[in-house]
N, C-alpha and C. Protein backbone atom coordinates (compact mmCIF):
# COMPACT_ATOMS: atom_id res chain seq x y z
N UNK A 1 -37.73 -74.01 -69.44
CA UNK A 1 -37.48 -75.39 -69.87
C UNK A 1 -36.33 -75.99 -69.05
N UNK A 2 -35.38 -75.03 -69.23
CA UNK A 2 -34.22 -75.51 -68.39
C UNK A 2 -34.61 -76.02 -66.66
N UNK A 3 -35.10 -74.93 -65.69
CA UNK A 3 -35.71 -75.39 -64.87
C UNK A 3 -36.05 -76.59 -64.80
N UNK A 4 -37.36 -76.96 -65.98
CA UNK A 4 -38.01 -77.93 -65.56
C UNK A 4 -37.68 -79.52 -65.83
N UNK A 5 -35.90 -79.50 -66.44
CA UNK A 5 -35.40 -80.56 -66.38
C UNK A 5 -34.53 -81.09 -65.25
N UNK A 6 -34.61 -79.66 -64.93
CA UNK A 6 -33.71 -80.03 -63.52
C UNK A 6 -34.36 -80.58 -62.32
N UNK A 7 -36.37 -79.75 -62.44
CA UNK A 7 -37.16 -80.38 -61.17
C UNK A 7 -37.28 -82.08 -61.66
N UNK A 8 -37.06 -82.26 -62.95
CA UNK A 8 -37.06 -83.44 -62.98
C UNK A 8 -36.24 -84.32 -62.79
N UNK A 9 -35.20 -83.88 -62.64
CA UNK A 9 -33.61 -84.99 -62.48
C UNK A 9 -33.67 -85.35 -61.31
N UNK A 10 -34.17 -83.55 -59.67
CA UNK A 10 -34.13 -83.78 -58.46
C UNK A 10 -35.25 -84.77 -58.35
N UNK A 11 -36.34 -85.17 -59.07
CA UNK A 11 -37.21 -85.79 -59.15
C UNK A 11 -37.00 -87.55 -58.97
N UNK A 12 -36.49 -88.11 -59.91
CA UNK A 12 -35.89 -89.04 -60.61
C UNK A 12 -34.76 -89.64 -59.79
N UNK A 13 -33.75 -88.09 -59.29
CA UNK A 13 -32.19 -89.05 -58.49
C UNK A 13 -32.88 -87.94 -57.62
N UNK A 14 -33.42 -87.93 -56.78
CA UNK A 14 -33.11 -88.02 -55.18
C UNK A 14 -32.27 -86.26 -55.09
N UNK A 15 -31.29 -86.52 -54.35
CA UNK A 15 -30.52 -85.09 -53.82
C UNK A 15 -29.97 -84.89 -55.22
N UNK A 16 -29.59 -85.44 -56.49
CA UNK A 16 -28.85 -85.47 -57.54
C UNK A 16 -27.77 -85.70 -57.99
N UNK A 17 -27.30 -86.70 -56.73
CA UNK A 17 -26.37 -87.63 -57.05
C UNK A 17 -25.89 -88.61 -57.83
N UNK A 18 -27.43 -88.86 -58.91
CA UNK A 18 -27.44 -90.09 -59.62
C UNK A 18 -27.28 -91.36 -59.31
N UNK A 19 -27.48 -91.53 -58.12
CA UNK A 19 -27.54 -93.14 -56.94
C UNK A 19 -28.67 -93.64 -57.36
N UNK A 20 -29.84 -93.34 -57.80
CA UNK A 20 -31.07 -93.82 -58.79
C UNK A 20 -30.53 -94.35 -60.19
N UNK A 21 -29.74 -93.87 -60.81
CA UNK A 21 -29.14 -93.84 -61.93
C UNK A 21 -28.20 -95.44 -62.10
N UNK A 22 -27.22 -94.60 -60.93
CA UNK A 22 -26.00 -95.76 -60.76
C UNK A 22 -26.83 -97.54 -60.15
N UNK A 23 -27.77 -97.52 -59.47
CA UNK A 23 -28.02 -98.25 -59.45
C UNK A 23 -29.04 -99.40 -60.09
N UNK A 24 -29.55 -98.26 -61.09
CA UNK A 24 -30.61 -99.55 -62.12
C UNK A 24 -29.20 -99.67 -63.15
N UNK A 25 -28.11 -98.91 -63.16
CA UNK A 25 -26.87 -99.52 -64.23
C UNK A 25 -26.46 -101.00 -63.65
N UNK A 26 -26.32 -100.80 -62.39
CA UNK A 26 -26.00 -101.94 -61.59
C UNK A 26 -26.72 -103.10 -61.69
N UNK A 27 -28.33 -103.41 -61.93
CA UNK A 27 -29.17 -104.47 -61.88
C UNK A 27 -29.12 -104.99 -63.33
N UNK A 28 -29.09 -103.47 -64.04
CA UNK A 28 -28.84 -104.16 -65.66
C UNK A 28 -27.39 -104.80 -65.63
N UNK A 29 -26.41 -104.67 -65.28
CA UNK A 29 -25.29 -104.97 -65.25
C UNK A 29 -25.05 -106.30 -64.89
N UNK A 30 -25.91 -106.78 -63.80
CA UNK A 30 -25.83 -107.47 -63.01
C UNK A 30 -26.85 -108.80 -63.36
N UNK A 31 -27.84 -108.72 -64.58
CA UNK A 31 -28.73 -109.34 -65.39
C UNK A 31 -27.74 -109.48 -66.85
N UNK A 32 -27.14 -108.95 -67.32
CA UNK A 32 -26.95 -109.03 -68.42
C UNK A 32 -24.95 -109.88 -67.79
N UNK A 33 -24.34 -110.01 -66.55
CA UNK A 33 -23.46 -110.54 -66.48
C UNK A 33 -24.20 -112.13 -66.03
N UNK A 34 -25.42 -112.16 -65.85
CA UNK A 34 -25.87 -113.55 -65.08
C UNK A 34 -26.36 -114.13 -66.79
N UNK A 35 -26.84 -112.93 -67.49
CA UNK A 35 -27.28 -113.97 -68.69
C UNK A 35 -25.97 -113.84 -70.10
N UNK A 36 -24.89 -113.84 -69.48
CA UNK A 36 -23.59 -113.78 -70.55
C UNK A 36 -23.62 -114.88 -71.39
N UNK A 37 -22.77 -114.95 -72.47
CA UNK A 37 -22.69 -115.97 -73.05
C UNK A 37 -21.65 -116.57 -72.86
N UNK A 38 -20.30 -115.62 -73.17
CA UNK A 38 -19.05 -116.02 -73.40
C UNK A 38 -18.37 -115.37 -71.95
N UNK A 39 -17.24 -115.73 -71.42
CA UNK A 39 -16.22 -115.68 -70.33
C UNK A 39 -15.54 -114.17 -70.46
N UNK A 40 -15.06 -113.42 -71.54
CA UNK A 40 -15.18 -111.89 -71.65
C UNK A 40 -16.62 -111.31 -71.36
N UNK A 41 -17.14 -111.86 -72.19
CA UNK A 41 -18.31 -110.68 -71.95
C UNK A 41 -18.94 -110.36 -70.47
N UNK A 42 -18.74 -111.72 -69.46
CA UNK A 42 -19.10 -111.54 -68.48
C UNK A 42 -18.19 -111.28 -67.51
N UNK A 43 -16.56 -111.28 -67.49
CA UNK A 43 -15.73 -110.40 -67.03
C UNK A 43 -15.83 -108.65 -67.39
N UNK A 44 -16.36 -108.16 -68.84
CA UNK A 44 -16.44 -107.44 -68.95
C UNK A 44 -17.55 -106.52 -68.07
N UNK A 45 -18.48 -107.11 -67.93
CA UNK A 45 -19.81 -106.91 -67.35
C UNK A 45 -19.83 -107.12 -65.97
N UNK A 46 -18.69 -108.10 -65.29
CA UNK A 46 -18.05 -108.01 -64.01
C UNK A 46 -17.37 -106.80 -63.73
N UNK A 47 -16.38 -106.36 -64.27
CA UNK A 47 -15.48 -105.17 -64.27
C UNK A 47 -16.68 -104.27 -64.35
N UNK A 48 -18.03 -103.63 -65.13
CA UNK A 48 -18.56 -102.75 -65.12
C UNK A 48 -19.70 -102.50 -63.74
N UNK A 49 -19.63 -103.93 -63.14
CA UNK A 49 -20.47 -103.90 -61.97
C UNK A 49 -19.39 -103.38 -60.55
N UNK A 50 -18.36 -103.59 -60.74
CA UNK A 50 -17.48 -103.61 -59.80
C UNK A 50 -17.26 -101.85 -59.78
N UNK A 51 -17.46 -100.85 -60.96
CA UNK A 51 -16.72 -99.80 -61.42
C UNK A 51 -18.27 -99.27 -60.78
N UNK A 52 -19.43 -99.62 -61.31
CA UNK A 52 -20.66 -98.86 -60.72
C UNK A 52 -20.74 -99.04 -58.99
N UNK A 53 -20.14 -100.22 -58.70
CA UNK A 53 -19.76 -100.20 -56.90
C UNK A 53 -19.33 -99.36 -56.52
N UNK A 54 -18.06 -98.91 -57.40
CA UNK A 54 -17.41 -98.26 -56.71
C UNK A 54 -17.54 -96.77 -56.60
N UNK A 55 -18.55 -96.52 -58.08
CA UNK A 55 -19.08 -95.27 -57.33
C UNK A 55 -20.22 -94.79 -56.71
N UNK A 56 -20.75 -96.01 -56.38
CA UNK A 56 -21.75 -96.12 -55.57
C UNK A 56 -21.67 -95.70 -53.91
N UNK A 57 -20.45 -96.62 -53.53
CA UNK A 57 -19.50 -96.32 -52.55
C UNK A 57 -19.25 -95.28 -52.26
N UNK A 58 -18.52 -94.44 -53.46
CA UNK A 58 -18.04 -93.18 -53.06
C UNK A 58 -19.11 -92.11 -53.04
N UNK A 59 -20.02 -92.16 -53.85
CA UNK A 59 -21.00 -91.27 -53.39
C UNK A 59 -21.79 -91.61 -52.22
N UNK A 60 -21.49 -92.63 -51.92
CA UNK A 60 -22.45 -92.87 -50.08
C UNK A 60 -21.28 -92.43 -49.34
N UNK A 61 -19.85 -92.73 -49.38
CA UNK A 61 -19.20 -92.06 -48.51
C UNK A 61 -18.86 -90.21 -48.70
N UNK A 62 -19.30 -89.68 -50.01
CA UNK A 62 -19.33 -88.53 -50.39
C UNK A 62 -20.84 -88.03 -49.48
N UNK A 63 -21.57 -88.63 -49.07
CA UNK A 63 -22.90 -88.15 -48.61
C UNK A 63 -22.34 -88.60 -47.16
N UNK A 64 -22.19 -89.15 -46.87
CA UNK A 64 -21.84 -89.42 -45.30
C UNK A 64 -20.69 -88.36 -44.83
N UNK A 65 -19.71 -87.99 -45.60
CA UNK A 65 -18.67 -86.94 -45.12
C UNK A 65 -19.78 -85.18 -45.23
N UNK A 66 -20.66 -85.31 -46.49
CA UNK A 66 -21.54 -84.41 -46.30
C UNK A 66 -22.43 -84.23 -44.92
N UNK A 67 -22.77 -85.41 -44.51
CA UNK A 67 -23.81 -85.17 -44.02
C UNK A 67 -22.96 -85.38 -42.19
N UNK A 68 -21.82 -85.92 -41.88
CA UNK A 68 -21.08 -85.17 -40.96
C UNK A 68 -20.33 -83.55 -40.96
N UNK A 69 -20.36 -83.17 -42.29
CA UNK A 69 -20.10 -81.51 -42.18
C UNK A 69 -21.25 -81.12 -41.81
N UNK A 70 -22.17 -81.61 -42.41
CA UNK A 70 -23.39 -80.85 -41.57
C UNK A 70 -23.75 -80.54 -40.58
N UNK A 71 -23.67 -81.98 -39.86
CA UNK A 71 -23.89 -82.09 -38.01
C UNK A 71 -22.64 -81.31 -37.54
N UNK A 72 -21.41 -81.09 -37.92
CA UNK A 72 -20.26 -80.27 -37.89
C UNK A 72 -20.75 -78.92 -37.92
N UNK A 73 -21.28 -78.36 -38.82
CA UNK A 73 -21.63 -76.73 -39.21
C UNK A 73 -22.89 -76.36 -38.57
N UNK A 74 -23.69 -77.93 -37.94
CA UNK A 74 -24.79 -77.48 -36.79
C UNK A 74 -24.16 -77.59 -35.35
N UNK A 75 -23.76 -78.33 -35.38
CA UNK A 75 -22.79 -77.89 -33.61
C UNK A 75 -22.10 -76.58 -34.14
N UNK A 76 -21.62 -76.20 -34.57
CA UNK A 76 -20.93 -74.79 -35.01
C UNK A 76 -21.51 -73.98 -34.77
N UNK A 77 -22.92 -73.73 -35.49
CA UNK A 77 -23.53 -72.67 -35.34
C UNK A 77 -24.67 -72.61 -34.04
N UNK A 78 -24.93 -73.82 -33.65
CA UNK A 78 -25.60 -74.02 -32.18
C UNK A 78 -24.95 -72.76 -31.05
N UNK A 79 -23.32 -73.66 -31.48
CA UNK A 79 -21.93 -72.88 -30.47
C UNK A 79 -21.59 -71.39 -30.81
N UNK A 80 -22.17 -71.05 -32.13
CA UNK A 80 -22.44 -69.61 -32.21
C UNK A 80 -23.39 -68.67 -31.78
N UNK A 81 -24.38 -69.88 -31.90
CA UNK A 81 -25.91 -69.45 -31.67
C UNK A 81 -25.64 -68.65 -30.20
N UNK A 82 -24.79 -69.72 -29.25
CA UNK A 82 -24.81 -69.73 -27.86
C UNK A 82 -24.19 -68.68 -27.36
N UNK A 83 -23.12 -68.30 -28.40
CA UNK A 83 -22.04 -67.54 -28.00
C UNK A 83 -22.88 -65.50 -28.32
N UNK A 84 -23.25 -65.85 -29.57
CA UNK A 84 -23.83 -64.81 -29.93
C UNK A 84 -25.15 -64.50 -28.72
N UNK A 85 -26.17 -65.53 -28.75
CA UNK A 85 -27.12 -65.12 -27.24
C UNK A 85 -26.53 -64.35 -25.52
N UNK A 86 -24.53 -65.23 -25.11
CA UNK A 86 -24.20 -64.62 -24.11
C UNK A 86 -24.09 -63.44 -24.56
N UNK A 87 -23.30 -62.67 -25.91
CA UNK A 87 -22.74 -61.43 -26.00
C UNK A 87 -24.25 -60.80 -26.03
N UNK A 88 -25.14 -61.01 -26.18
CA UNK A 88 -26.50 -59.83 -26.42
C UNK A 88 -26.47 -59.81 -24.75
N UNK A 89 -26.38 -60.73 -24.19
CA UNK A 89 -27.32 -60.90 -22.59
C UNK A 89 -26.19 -59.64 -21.65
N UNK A 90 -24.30 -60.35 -22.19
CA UNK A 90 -23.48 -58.94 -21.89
C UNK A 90 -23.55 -57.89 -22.23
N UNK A 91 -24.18 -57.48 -23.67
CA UNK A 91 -24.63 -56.12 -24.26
C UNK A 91 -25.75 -55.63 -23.22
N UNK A 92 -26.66 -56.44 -22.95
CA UNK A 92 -27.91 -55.70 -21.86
C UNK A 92 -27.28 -55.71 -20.60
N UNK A 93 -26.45 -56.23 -20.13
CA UNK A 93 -26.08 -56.07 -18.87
C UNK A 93 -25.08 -54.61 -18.98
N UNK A 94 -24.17 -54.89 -19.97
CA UNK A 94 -23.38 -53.19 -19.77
C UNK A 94 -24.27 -52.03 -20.48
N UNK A 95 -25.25 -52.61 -21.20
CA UNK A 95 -26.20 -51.12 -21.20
C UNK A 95 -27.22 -50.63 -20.08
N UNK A 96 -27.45 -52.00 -18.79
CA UNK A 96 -27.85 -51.39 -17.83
C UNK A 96 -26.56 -50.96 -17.02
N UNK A 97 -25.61 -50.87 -16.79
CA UNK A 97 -24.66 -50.94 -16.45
C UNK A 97 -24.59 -49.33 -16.91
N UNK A 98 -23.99 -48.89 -17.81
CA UNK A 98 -23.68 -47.66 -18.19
C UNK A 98 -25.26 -46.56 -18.12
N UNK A 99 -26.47 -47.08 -18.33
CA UNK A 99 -27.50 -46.37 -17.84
C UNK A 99 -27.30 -46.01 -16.27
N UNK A 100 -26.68 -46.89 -15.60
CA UNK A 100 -26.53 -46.53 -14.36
C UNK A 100 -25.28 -45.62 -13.96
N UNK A 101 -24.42 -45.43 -14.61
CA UNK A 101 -23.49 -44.54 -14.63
C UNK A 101 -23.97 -43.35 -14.98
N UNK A 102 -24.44 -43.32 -16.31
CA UNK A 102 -24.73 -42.13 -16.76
C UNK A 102 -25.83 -41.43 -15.93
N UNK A 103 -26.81 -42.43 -14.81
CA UNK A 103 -27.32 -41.71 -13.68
C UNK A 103 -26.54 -41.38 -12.73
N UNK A 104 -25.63 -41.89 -12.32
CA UNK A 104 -24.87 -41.53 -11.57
C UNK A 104 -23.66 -39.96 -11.85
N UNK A 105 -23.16 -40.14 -13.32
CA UNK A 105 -23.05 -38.78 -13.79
C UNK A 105 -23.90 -37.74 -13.55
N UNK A 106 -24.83 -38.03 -13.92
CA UNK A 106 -25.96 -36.83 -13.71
C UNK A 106 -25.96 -36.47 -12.87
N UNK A 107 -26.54 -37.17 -11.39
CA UNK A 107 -26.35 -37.15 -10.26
C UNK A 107 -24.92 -36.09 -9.98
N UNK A 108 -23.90 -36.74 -10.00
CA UNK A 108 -22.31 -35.76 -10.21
C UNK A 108 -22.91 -34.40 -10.42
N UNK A 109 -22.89 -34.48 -11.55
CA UNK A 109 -22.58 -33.24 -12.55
C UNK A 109 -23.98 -32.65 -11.41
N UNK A 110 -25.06 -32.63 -11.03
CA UNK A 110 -25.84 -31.53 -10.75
C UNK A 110 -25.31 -31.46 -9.18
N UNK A 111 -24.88 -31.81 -8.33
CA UNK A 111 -24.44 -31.73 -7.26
C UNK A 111 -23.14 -31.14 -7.21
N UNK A 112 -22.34 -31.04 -8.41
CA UNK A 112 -20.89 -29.96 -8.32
C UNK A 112 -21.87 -28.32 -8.87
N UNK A 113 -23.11 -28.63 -10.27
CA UNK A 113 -23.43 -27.22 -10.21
C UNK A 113 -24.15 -26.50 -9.21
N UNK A 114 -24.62 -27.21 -7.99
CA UNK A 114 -25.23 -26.67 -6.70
C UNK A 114 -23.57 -25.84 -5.78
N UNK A 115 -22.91 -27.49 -6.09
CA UNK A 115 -21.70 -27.02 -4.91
C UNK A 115 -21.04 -25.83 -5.32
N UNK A 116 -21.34 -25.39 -6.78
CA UNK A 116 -20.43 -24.31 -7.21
C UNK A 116 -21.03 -22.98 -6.87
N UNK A 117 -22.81 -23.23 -7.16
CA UNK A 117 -23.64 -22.04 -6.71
C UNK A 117 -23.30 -21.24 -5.12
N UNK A 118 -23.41 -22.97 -4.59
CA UNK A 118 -23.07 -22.40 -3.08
C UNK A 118 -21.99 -21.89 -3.20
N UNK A 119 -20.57 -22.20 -3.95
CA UNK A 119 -19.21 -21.20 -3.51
C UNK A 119 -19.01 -19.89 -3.93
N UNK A 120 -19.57 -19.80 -5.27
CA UNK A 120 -20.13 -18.47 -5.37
C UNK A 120 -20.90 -17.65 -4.64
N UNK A 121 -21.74 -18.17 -3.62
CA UNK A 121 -23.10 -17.26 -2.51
C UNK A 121 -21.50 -17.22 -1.11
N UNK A 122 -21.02 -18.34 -0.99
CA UNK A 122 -20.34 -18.58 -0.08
C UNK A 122 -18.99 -17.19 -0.14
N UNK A 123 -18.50 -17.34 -1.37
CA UNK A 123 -17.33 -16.11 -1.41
C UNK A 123 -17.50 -14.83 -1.36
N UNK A 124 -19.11 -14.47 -1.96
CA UNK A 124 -18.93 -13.03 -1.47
C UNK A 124 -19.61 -12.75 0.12
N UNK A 125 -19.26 -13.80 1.10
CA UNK A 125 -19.33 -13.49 2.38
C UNK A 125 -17.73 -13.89 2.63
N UNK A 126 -17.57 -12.95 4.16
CA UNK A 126 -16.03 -13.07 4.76
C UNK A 126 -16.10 -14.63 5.12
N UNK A 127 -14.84 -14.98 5.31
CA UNK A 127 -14.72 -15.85 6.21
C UNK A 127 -15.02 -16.24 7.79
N UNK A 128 -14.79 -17.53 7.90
CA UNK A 128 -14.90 -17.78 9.67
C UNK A 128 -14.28 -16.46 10.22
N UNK A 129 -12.74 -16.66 9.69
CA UNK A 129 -12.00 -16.09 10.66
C UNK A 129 -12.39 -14.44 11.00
N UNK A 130 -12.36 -14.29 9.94
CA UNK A 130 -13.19 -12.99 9.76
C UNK A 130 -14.00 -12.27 10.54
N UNK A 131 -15.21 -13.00 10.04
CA UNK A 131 -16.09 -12.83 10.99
C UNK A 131 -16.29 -13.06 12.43
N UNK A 132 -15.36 -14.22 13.03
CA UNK A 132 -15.21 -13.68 14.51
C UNK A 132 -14.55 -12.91 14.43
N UNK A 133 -13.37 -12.02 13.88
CA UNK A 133 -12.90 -11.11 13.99
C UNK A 133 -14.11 -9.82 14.36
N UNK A 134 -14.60 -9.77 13.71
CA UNK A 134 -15.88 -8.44 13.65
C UNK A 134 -16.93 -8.81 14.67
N UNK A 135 -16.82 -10.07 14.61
CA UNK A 135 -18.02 -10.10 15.91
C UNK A 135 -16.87 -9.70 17.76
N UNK A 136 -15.90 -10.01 17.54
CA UNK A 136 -15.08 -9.88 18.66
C UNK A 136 -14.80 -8.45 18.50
N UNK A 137 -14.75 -7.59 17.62
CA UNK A 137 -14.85 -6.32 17.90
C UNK A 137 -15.84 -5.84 17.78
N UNK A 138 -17.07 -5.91 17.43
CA UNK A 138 -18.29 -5.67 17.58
C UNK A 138 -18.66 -5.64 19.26
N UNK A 139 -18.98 -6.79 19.60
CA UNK A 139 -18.38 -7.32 21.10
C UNK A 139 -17.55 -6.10 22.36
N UNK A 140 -16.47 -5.91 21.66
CA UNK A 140 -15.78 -5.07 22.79
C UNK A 140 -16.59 -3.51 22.46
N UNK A 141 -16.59 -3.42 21.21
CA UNK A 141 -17.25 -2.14 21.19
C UNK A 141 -18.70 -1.95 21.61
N UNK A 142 -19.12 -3.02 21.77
CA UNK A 142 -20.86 -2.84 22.43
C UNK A 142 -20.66 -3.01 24.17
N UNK A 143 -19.47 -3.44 24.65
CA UNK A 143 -18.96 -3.08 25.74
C UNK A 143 -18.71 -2.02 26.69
N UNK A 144 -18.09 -1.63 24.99
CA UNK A 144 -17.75 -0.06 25.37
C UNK A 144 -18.49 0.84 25.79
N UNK A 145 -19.54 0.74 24.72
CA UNK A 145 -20.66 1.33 24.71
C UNK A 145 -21.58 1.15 25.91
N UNK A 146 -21.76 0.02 26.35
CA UNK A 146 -21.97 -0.39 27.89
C UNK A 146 -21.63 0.27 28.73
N UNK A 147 -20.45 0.56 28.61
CA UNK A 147 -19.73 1.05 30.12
C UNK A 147 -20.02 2.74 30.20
N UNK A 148 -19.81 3.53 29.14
CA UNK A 148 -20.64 4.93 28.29
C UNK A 148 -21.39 5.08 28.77
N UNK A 149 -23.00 4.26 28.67
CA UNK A 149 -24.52 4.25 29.03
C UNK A 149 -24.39 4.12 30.27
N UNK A 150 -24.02 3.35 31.16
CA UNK A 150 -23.51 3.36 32.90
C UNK A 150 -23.26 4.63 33.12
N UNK A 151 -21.91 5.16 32.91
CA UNK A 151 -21.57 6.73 33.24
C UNK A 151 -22.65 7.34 32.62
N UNK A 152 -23.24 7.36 31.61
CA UNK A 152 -24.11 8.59 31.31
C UNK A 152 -25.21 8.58 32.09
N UNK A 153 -25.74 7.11 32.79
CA UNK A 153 -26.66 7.12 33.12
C UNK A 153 -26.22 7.53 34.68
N UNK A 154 -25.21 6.95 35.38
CA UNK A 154 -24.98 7.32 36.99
C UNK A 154 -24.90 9.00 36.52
N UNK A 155 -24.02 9.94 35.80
CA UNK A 155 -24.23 11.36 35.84
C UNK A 155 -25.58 11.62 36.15
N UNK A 156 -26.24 11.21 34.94
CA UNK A 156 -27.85 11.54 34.89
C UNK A 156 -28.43 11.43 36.54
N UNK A 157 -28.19 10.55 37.05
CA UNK A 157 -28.46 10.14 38.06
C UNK A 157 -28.49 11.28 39.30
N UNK A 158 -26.86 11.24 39.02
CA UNK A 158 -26.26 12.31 39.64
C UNK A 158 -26.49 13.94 39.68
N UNK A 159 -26.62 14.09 38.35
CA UNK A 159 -27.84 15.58 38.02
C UNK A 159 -28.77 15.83 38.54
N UNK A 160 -30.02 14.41 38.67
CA UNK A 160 -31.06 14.19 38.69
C UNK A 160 -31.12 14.97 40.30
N UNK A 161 -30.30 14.21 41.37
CA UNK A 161 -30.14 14.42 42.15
C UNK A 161 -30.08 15.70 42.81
N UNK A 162 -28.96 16.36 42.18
CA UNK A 162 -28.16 17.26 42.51
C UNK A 162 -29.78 18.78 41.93
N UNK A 163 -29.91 18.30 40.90
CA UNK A 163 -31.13 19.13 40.60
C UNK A 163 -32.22 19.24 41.54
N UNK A 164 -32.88 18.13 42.52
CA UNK A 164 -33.47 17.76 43.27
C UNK A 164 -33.32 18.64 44.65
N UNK A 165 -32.00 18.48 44.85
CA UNK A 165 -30.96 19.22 46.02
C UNK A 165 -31.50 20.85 45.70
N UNK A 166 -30.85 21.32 44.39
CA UNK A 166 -31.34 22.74 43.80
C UNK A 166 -32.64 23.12 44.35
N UNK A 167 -33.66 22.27 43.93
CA UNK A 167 -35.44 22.87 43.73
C UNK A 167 -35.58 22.87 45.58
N UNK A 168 -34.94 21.73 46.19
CA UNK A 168 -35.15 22.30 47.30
C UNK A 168 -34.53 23.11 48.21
N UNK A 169 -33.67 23.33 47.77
CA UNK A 169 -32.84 24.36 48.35
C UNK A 169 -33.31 25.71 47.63
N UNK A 170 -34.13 25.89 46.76
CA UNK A 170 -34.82 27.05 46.10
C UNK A 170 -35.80 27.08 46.96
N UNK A 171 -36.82 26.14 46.60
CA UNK A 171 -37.77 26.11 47.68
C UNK A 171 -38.12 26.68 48.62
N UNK A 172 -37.14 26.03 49.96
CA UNK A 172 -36.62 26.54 50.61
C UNK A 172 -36.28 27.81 51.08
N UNK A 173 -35.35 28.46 50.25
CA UNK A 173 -35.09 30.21 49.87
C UNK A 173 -36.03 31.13 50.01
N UNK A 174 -37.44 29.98 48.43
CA UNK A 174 -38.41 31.24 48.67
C UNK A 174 -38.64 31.17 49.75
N UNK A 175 -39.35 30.00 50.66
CA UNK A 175 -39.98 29.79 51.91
C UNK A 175 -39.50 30.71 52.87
N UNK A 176 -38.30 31.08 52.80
CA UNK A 176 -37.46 31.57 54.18
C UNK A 176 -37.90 33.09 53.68
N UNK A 177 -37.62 33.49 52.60
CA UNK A 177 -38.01 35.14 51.44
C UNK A 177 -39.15 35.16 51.87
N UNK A 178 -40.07 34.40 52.22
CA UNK A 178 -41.57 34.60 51.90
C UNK A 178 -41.97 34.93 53.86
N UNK A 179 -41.10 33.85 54.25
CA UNK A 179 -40.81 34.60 55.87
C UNK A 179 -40.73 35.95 56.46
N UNK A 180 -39.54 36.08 55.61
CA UNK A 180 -38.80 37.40 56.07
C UNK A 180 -39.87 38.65 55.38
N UNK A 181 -40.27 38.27 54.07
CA UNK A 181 -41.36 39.14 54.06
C UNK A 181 -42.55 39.64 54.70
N UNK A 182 -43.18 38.46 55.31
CA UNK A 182 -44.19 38.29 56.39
C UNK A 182 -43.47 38.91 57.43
N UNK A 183 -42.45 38.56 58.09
CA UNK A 183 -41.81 39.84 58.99
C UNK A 183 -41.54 41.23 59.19
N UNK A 184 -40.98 41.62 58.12
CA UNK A 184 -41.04 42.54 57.82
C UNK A 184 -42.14 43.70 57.86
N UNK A 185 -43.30 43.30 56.93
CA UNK A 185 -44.98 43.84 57.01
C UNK A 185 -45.27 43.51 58.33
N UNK A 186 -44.71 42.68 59.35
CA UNK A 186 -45.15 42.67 60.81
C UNK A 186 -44.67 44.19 61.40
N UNK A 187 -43.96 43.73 61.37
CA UNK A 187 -42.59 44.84 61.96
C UNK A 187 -43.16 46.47 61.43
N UNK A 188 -43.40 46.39 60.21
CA UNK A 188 -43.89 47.99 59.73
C UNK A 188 -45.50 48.24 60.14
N UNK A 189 -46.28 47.26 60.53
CA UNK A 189 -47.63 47.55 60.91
C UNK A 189 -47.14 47.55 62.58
N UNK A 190 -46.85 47.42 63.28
CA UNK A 190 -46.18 47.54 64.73
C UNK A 190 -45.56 48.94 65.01
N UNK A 191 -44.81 49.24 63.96
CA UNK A 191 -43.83 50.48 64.18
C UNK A 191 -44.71 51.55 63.50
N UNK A 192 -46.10 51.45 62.58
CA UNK A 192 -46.91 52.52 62.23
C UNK A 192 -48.27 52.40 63.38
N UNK A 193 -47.97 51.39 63.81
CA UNK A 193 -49.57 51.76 65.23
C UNK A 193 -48.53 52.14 66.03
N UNK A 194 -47.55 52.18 66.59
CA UNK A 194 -46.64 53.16 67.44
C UNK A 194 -46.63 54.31 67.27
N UNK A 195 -46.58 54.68 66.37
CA UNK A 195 -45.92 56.03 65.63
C UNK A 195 -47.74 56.44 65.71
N UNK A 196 -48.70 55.90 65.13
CA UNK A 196 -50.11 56.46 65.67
C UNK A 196 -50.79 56.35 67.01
N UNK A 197 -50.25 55.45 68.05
CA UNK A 197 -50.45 55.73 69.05
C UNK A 197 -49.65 56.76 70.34
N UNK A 198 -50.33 58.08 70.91
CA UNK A 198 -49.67 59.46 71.23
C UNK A 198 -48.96 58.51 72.67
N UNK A 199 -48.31 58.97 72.93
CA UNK A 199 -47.43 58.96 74.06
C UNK A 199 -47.67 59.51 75.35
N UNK A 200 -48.17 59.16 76.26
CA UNK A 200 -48.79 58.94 78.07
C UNK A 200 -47.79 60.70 78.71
C-alpha cells in the first residue's frame, strides 16, 4: 500500500517536489485574490501567492543547483572514467613490460645454468698455462726421443754394416779354406803318384 502511494505522488508531482502541488495552490490563490471581497482578504491571499512564489523559486533553483551537481558528478566521473581507462592501458603496458622481463630472466637464469655446467666441465681440466706447460714438455721429450731413434737407428745402421763386413769377410775365409783345401788334395794326389811312380 505504502508503495503504491508513493508511485502515485511520483505520478501526480513529477520528480516529487510538489511543483504540481505548489502550483495549482498558486492559480487557486491567484482566483480567489482576483475574486476577493474585502482589502485583507486579498492582501492576505496576496501574501499567500507571493509565499507559494517563493517556494516555487526555490525549488526551481533547488533543481537547477541539482541538476548542475549532476553535470558536475558527470564531468567527474567522465574524468574518472578517463583516468581509470589510462591506468588499465598502463596496467597492460607494464604487464607486457614485466612479461618481457620475466623472459628475459629466464633467458638469464638458463644461460648462467649452462655457464656454470661449462665451469664445472671446464675445472676439472688444467689450465692454459698448464697445459702449455705439458705440451712444452711433452714437446722436448718427443725430441728427445727423436734424437734416441736417430742414434739407435745410425748404430743399427752401423751394425747392419759392420755385420755385412763380417759375412763377407767369413765368406771369404771359407772361400780361401775351401782353396787351401783344394790344394792341399792337389798336393797329396801329386806326392802319392810320385811315391807310385819307380824311379829311372
Amino acid at each position: 500500500v505504502r508503495d503504491e502511494v508513493i508511485r502515485k505522488r511520483l505520478l501526480i508531482d513529477g520528480d516529487g517536489a510538489g511543483d504540481d502541488r505548489r502550483i495549482n495552490l498558486l492559480v487557486k490563490s491567484f482566483i480567489k485574490w482576483c475574486n476577493s471581497g474585502s482589502q485583507e482578504e486579498g492582501y492576505s491571499q496576496y501574501q499567500r501567492m507571493l509565499s507559494t512564489l517563493s517556494q516555487c523559486e526555490f525549488s526551481m533553483g533547488k533543481t537547477l543547483l541539482v541538476y548542475d551537481m549532476n553535470l558536475r558528478e558527470m564531468e567527474n566521473y567522465e574524468k574518472i572514467y578517463k583516468e581509470i581507462e589510462c591506468s588499465i592501458a598502463g596496467a597492460h603496458e607494464k604487464i607486457a613490460e614485466c612479461k618481457k622481463q620475466i623472459l628475459q630472466a629466464k633467458r638469464i637464469r638458463k644461460n648462467r645454468q649452462e655457464y656454470d655446467a661449462l665451469a664445472k666441465v671446464i675445472q676439472h681440466h688444467p689450465d692454459r698455462h698448464e697445459t702449455l706447460k705439458e705440451l712444452e714438455a711433452l714437446g722436448k721429450e718427443l725430441e728427445h726421443l727423436s734424437h734416441i731413434k736417430e742414434s739407435v737407428e745410425d748404430k743399427l745402421e752401423l751394425r747392419r754394416k759392420q755385420f755385412h763386413v763380417l759375412l763377407s769377410t767369413i765368406h771369404e775365409l771359407q772361400q780361401t779354406l775351401e782353396n787351401d783345401d783344394k790344394l792341399s788334395e792337389v798336393d797329396e794326389a801329386q806326392e802319392s803318384t810320385m811315391e807310385a811312380d819307380p824311379k829311372p
